[in-house]
PDB file of N, CA and C in Angstrom:
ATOM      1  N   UNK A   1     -38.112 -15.182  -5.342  1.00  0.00           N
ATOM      2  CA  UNK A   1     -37.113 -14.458  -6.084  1.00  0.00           C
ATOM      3  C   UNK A   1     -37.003 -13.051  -5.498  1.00  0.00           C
ATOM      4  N   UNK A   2     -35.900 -12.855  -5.226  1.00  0.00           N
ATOM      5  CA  UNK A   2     -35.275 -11.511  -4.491  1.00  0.00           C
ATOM      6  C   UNK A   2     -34.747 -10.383  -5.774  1.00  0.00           C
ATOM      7  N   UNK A   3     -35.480  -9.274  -5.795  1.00  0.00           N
ATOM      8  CA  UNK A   3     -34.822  -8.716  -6.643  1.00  0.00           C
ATOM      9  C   UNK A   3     -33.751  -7.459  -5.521  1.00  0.00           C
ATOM     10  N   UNK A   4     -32.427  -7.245  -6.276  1.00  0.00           N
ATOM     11  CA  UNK A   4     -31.307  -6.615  -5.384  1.00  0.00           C
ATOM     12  C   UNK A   4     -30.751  -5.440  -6.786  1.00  0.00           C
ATOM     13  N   UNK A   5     -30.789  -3.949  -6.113  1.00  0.00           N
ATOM     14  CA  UNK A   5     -30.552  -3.285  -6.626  1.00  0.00           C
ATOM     15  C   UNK A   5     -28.297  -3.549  -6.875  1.00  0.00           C
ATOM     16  N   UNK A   6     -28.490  -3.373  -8.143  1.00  0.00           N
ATOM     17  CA  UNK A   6     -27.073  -3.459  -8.718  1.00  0.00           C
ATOM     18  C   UNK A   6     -26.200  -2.520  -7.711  1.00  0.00           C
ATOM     19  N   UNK A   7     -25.375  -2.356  -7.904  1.00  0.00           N
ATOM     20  CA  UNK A   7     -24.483  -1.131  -7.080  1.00  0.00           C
ATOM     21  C   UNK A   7     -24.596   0.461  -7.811  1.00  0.00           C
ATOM     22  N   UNK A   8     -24.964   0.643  -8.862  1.00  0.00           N
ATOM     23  CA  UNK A   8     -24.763   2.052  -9.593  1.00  0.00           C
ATOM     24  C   UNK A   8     -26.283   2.352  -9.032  1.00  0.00           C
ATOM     25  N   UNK A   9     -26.858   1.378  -8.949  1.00  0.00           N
ATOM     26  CA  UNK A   9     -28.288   1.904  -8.680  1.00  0.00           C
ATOM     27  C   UNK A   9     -28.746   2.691  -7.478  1.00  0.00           C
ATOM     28  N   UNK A  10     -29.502   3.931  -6.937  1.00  0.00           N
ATOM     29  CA  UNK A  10     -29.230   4.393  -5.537  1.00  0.00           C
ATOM     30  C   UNK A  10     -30.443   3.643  -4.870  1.00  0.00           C
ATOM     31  N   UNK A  11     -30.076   3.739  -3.619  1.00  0.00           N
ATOM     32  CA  UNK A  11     -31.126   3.033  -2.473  1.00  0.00           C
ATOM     33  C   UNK A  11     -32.036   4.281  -1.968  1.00  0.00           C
ATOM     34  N   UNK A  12     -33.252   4.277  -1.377  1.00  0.00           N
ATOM     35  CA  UNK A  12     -34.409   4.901  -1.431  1.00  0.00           C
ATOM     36  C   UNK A  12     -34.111   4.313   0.293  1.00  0.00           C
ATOM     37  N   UNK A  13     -34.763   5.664   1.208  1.00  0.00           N
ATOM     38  CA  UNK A  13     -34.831   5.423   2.649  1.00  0.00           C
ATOM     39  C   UNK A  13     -34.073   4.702   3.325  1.00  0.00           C
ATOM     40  N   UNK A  14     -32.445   5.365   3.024  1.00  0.00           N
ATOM     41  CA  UNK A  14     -31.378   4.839   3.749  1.00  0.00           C
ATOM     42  C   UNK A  14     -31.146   6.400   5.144  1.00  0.00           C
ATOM     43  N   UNK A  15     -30.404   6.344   5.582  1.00  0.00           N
ATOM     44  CA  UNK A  15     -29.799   7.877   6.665  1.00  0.00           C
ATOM     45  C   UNK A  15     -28.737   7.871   6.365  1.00  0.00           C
ATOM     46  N   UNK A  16     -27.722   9.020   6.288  1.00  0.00           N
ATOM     47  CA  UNK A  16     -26.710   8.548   6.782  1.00  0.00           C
ATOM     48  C   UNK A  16     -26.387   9.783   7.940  1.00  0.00           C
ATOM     49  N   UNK A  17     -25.085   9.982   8.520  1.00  0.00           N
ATOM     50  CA  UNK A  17     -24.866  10.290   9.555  1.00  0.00           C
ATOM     51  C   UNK A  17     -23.713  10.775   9.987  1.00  0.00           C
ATOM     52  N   UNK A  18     -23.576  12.533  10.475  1.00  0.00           N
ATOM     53  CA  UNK A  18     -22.298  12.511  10.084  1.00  0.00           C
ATOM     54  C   UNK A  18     -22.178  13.557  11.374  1.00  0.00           C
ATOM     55  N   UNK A  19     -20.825  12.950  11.626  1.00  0.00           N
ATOM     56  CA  UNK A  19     -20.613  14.089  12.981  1.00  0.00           C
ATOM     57  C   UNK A  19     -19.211  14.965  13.025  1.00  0.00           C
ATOM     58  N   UNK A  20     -19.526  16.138  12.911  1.00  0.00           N
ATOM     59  CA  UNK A  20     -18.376  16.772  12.382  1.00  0.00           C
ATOM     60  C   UNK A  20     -17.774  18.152  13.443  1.00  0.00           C
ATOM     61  N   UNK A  21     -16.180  18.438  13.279  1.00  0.00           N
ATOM     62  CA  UNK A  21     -16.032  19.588  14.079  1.00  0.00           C
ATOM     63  C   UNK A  21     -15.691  20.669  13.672  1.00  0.00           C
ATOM     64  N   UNK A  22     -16.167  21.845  14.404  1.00  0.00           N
ATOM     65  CA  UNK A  22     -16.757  23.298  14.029  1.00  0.00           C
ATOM     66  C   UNK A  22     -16.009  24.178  15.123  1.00  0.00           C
ATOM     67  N   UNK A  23     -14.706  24.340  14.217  1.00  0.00           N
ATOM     68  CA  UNK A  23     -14.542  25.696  14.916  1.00  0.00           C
ATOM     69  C   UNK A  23     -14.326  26.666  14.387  1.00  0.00           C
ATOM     70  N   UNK A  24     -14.281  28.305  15.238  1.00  0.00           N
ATOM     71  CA  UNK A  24     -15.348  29.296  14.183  1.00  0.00           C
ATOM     72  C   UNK A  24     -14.777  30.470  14.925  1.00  0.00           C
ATOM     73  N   UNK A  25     -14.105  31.159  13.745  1.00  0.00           N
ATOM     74  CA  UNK A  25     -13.280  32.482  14.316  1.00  0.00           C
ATOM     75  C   UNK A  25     -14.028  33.753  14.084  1.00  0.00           C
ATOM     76  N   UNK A  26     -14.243  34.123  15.315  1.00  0.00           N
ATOM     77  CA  UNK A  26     -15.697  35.038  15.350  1.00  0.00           C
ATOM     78  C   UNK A  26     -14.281  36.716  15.511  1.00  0.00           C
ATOM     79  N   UNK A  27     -14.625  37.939  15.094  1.00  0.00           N
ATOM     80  CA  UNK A  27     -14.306  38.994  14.930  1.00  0.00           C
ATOM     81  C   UNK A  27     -15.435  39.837  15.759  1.00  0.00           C
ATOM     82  N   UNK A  28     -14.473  41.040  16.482  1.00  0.00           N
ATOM     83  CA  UNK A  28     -15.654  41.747  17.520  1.00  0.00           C
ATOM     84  C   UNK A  28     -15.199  43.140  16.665  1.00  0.00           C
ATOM     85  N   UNK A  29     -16.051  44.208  16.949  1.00  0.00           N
ATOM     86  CA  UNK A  29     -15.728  45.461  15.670  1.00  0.00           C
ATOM     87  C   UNK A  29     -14.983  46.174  16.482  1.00  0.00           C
ATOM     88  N   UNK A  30     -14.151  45.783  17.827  1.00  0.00           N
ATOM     89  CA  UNK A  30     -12.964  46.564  18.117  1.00  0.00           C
ATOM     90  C   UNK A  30     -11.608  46.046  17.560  1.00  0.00           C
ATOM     91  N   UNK A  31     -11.556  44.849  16.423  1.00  0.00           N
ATOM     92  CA  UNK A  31     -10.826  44.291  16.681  1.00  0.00           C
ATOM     93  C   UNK A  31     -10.211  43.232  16.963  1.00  0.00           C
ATOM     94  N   UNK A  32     -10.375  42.587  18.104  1.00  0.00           N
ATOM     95  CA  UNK A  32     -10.255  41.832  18.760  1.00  0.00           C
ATOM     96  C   UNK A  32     -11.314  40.472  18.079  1.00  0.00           C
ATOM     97  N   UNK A  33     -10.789  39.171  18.125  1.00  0.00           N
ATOM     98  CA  UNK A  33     -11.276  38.433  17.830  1.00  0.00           C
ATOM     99  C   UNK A  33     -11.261  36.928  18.519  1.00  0.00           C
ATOM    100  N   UNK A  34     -11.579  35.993  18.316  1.00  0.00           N
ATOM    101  CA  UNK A  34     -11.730  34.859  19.172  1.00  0.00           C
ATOM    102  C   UNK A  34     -12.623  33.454  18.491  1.00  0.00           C
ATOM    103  N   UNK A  35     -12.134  32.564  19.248  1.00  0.00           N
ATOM    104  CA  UNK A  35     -11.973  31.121  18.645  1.00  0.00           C
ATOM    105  C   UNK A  35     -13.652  30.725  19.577  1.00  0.00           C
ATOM    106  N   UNK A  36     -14.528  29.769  18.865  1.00  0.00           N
ATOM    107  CA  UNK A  36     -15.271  29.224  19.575  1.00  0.00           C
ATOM    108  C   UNK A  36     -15.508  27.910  18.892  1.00  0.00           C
ATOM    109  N   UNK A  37     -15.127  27.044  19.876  1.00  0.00           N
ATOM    110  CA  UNK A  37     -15.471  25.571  19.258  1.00  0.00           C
ATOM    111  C   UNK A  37     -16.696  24.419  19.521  1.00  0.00           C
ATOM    112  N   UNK A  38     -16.888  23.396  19.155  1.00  0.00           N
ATOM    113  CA  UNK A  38     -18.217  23.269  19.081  1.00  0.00           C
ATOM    114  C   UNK A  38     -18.196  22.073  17.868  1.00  0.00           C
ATOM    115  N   UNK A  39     -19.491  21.468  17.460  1.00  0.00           N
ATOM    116  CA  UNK A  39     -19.206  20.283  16.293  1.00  0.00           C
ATOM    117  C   UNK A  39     -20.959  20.638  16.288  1.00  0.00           C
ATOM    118  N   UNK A  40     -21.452  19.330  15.307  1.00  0.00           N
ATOM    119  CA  UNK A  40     -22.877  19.535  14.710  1.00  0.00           C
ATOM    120  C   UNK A  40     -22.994  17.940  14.243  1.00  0.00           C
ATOM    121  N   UNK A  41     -24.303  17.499  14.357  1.00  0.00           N
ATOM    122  CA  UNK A  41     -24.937  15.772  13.832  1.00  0.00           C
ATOM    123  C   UNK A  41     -25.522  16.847  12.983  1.00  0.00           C
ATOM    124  N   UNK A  42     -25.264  15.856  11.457  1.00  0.00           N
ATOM    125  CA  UNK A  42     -25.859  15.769  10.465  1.00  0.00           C
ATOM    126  C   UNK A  42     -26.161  14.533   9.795  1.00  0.00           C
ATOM    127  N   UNK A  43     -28.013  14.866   9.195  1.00  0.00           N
ATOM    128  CA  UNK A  43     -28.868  13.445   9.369  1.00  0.00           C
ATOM    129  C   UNK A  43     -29.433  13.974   7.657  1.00  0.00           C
ATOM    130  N   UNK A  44     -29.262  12.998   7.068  1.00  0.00           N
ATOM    131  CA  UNK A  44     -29.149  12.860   5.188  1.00  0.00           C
ATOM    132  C   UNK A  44     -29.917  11.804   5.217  1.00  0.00           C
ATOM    133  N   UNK A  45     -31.724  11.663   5.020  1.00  0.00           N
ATOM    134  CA  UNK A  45     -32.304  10.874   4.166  1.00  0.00           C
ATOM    135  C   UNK A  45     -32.471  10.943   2.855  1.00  0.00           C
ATOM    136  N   UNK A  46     -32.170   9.668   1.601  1.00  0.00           N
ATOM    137  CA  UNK A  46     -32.899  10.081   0.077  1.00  0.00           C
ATOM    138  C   UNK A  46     -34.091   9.251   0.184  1.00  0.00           C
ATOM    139  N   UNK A  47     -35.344   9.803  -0.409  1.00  0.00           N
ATOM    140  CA  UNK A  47     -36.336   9.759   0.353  1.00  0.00           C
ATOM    141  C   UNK A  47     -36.982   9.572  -1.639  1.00  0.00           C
ATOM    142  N   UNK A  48     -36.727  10.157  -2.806  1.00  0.00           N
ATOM    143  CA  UNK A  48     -36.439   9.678  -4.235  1.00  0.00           C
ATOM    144  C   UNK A  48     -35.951   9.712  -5.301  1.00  0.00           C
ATOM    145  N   UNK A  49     -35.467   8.815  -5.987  1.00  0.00           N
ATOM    146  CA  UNK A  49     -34.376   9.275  -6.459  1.00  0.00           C
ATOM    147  C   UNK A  49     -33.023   9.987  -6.185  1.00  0.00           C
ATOM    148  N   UNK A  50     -33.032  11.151  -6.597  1.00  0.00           N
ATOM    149  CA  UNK A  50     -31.425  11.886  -5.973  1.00  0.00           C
ATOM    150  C   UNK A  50     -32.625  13.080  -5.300  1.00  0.00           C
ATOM    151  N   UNK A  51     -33.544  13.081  -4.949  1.00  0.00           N
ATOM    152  CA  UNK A  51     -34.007  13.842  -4.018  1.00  0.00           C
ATOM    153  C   UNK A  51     -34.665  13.609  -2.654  1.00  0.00           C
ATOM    154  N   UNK A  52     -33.651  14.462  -1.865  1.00  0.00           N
ATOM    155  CA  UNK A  52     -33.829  14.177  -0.144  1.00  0.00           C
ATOM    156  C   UNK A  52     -33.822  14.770   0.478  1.00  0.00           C
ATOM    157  N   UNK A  53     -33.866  14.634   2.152  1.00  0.00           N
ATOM    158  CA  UNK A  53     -34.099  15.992   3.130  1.00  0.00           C
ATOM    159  C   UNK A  53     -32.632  15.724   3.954  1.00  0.00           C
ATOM    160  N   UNK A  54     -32.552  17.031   4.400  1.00  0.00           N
ATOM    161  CA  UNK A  54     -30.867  16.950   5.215  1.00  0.00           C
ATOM    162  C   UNK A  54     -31.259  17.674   6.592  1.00  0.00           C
ATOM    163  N   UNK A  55     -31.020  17.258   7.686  1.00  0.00           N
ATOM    164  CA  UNK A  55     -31.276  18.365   8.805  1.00  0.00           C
ATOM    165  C   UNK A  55     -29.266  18.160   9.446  1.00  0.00           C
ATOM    166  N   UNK A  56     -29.096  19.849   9.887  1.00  0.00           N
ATOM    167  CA  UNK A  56     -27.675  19.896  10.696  1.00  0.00           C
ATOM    168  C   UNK A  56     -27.669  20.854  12.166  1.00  0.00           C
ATOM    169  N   UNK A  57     -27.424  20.150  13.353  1.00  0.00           N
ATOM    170  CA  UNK A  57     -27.516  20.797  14.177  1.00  0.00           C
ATOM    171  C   UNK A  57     -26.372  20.972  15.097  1.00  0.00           C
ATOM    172  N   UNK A  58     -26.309  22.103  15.202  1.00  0.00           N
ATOM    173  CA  UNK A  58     -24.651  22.805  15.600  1.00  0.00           C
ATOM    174  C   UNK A  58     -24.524  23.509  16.804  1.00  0.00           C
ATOM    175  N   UNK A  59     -23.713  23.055  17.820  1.00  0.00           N
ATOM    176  CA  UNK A  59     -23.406  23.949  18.907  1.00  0.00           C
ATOM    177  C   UNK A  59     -22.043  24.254  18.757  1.00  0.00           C
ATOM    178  N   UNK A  60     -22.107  25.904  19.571  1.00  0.00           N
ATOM    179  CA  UNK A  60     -20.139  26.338  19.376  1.00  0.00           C
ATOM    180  C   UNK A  60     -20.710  26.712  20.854  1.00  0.00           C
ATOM    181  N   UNK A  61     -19.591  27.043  21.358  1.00  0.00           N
ATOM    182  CA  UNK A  61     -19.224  27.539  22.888  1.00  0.00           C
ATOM    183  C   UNK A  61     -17.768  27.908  23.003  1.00  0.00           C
ATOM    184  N   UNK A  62     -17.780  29.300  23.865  1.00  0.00           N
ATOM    185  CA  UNK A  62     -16.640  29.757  24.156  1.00  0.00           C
ATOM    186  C   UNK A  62     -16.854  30.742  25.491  1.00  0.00           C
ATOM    187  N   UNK A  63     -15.399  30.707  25.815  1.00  0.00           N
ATOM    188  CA  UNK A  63     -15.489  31.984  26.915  1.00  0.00           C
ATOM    189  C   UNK A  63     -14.590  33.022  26.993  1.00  0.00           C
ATOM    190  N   UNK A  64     -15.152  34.034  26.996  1.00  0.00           N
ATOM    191  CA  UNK A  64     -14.274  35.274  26.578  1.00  0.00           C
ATOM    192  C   UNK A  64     -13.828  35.887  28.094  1.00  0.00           C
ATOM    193  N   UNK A  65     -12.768  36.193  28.215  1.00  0.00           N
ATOM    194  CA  UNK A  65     -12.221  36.831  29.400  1.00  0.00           C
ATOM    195  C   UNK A  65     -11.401  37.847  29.125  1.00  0.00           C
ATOM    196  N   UNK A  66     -11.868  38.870  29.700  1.00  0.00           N
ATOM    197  CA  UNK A  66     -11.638  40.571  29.686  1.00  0.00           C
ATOM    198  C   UNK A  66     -10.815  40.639  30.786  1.00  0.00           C
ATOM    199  N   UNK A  67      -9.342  40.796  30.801  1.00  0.00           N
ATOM    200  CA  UNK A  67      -8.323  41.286  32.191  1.00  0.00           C
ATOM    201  C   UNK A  67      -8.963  40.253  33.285  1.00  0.00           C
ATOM    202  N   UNK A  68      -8.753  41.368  34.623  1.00  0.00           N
ATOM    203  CA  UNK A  68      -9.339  40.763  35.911  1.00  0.00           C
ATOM    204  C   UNK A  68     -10.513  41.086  36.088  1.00  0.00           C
ATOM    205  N   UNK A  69     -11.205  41.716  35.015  1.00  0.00           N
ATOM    206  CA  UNK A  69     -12.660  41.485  35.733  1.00  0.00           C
ATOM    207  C   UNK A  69     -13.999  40.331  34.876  1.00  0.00           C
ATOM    208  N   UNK A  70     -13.098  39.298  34.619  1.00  0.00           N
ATOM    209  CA  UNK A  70     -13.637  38.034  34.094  1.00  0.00           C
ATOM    210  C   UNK A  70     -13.986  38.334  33.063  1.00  0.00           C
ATOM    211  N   UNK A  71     -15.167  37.671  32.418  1.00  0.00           N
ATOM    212  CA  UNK A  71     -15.595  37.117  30.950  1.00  0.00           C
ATOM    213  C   UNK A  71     -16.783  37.042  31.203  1.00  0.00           C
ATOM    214  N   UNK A  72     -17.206  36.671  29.747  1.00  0.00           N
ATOM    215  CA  UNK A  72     -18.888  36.051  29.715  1.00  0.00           C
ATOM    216  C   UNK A  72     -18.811  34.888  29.190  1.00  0.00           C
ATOM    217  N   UNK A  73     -19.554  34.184  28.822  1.00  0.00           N
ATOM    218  CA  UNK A  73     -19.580  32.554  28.649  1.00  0.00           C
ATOM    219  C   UNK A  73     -20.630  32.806  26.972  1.00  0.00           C
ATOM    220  N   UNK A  74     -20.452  32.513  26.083  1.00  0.00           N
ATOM    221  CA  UNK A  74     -21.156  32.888  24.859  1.00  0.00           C
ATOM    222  C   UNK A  74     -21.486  31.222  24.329  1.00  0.00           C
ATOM    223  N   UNK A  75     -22.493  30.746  24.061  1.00  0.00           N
ATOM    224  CA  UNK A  75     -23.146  29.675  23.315  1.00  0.00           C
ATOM    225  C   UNK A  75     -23.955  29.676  22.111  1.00  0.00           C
ATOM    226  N   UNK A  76     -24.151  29.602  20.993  1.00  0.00           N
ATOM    227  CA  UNK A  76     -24.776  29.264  19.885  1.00  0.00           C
ATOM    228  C   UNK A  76     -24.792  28.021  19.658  1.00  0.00           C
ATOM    229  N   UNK A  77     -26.558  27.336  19.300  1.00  0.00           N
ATOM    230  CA  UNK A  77     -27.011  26.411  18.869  1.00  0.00           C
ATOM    231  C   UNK A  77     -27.590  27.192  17.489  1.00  0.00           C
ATOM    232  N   UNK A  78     -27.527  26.184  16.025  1.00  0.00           N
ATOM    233  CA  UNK A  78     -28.365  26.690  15.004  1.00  0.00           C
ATOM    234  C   UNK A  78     -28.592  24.982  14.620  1.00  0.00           C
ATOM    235  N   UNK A  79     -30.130  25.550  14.245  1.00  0.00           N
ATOM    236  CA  UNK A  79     -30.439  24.343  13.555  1.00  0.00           C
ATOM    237  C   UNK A  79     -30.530  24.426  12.341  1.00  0.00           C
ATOM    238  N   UNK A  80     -30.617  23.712  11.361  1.00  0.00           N
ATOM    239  CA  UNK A  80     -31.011  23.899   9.614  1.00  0.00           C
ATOM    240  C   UNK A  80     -31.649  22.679   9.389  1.00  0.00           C
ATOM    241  N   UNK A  81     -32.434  22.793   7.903  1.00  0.00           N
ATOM    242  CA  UNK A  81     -32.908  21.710   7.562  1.00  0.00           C
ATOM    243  C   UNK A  81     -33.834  22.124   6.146  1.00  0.00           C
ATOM    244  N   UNK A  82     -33.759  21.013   5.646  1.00  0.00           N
ATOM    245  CA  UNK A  82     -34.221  21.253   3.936  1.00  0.00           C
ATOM    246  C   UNK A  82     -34.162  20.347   3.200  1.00  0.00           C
ATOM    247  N   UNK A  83     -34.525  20.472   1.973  1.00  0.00           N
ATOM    248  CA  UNK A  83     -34.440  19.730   0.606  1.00  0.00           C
ATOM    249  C   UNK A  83     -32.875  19.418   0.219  1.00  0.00           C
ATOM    250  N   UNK A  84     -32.474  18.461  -0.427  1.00  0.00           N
ATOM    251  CA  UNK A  84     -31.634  18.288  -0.718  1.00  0.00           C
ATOM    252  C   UNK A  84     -31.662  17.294  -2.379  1.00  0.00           C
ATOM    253  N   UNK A  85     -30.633  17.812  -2.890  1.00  0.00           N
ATOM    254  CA  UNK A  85     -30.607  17.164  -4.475  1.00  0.00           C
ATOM    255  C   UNK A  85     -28.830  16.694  -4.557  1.00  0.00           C
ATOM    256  N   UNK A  86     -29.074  15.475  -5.140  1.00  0.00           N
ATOM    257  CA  UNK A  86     -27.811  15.354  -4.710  1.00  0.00           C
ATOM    258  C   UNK A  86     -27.454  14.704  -6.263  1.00  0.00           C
ATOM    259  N   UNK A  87     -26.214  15.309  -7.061  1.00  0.00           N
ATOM    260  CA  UNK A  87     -26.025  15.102  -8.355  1.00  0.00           C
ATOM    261  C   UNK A  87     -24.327  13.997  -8.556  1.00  0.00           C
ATOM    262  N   UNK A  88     -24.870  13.164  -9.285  1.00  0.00           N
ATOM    263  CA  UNK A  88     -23.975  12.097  -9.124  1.00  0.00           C
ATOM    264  C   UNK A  88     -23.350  12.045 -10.952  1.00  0.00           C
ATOM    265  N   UNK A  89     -22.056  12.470 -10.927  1.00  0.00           N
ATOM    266  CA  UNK A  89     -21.415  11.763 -12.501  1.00  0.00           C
ATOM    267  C   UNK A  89     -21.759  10.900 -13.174  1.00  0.00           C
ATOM    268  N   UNK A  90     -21.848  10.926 -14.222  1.00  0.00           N
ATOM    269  CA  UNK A  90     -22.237   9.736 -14.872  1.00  0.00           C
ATOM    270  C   UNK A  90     -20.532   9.120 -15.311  1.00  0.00           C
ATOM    271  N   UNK A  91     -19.256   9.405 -15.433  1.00  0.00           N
ATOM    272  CA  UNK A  91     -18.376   9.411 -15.077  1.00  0.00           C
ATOM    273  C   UNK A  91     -17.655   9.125 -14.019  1.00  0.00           C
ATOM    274  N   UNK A  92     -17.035   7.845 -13.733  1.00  0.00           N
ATOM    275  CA  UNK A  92     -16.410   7.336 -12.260  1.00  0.00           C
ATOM    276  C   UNK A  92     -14.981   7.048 -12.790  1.00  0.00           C
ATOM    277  N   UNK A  93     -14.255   7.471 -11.666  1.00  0.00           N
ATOM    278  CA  UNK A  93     -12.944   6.924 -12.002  1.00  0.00           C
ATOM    279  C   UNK A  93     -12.348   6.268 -11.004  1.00  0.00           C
TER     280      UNK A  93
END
């Protein structure tokens, strides 16, 4: 005999997986401002109940070019990661 959680019921040590895009309008204090694009994997275990861990890791990249005497090449990676509680309605429509 197989016991099978109903559907309202949540599942324990599933992932899920999400890949998303990030772009990010950065401001310089002359003024001047600029686009850097980039995306991030995000990894969601519930690990019990409605409590779980989330990690998100994000790269942007851009290149800034000043007239004729070129640019610099600017990259940010951030990582995050933590607890997560995740609150569900008791109300569905």
């Amino acid at each position: 005999m197989s016991i099978r959680p109903s559907p309202t019921e949540e599942t324990t040590g599933s992932i899920d997986v999400a890949v998303v895009n990030n772009p990010l309008m950065a401001n310089v204090v002359g003024g001047n401002g600029f686009w850097m694009q980039g995306g991030s994997l995000q990894f969601h275990s519930q690990l019990w109940q409605r409590l779980g861990a989330v990690a998100d890791v994000s790269g942007l990249h851009t290149a800034i070019t000043s007239g004729s005497s070129g640019g610099a090449r600017l990259d940010m990676v951030i990582a995050s990661f933590g607890p997560r509680y995740t609150w569900k309605s008791t109300h569905r429509r």
